[in-house]
Protein backbone atom coordinates (compact mmCIF):
# COMPACT_ATOMS: atom_id res chain seq x y z
CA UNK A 1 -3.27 41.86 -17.79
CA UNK A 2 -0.38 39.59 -18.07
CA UNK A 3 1.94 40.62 -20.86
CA UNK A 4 4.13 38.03 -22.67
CA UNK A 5 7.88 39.64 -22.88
CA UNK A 6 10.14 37.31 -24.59
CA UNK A 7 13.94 37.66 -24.78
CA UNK A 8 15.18 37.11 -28.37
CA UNK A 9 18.64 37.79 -28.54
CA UNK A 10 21.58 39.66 -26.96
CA UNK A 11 24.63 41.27 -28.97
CA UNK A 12 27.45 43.48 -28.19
CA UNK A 13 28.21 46.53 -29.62
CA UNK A 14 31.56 47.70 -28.48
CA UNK A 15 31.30 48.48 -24.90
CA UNK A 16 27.66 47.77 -25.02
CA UNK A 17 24.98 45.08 -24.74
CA UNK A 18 21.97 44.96 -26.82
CA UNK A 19 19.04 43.36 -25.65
CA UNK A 20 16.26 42.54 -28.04
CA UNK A 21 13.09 41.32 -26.68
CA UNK A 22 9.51 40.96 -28.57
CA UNK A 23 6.58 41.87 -25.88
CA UNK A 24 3.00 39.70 -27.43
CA UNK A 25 -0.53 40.02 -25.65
CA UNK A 26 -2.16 37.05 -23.60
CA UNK A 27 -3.57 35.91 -26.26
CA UNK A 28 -0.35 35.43 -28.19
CA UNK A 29 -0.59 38.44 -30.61
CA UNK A 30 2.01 40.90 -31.30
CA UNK A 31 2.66 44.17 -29.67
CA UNK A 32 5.58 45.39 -30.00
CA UNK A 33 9.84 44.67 -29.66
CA UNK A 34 12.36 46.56 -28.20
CA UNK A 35 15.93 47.06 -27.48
CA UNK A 36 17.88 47.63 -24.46
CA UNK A 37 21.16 49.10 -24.30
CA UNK A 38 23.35 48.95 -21.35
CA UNK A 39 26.64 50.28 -20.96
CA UNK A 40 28.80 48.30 -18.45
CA UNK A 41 25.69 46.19 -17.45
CA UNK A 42 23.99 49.27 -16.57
CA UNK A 43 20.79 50.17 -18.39
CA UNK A 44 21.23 53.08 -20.34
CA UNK A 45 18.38 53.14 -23.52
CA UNK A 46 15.43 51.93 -24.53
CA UNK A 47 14.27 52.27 -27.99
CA UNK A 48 10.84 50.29 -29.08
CA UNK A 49 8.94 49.58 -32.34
CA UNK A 50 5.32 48.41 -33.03
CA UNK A 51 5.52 46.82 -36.80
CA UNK A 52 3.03 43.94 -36.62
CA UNK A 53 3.74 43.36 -40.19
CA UNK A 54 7.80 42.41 -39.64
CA UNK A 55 8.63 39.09 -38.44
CA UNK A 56 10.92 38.81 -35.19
CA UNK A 57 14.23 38.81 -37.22
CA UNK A 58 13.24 41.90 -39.42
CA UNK A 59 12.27 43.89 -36.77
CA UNK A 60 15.68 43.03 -34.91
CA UNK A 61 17.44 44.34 -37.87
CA UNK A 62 15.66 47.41 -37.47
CA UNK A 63 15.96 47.75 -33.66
CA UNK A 64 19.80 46.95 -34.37
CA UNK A 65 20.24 49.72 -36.84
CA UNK A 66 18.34 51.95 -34.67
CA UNK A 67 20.47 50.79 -31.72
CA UNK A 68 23.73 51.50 -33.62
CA UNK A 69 22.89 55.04 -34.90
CA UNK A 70 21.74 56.11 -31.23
CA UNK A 71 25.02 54.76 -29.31
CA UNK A 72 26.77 56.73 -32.58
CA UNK A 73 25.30 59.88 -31.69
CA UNK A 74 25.95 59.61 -28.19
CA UNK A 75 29.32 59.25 -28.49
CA UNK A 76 29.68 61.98 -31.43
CA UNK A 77 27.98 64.39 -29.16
CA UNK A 78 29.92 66.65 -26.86
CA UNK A 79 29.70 65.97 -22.88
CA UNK A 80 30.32 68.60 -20.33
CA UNK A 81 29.89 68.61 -16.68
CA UNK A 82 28.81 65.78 -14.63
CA UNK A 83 25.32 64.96 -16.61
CA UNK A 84 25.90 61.35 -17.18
CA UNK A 85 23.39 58.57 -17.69
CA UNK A 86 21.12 57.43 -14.88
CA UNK A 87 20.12 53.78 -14.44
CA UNK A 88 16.31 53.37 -16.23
């Protein structure tokens, strides 16, 4: 099955990208969006949604806020020892 996935918009977010894209069914239906962080063009995080009933630039505003709060907490948390991201 060939799966539409279409690129919406990017934004930055300090040292990171976010990459929204909206992924649709054959037939043109919705299935779901998603955001992908990278961190110094890297791929870090990928954080999804399936809300049918929110148009593309509502459910970017929710990705984004979701985005936000996630790079937040990363960078609130403590990091010790050499467990850094890996590439998805």
């Amino acid at each position: 099955m060939d799966f539409g996935d279409k690129a919406l918009r990017t934004e930055a977010y300090g040292l990171w990208n976010m990459h929204f894209h909206e992924v649709t069914a054959p037939d043109g239906s919705y299935l779901c969006a998603y955001v992908e962080l990278q961190l110094e063009s890297a791929r870090k995080c990928r954080l999804s949604i399936v809300r049918p009933d929110l148009d593309s630039r509502a459910g970017i505003d929710l990705l984004r806020a979701r985005a936000i709060d996630w790079v937040d907490a990363w960078h609130r948390r403590e990091h010790t020892g050499d467990t850094g991201f890996a590439d998805l």
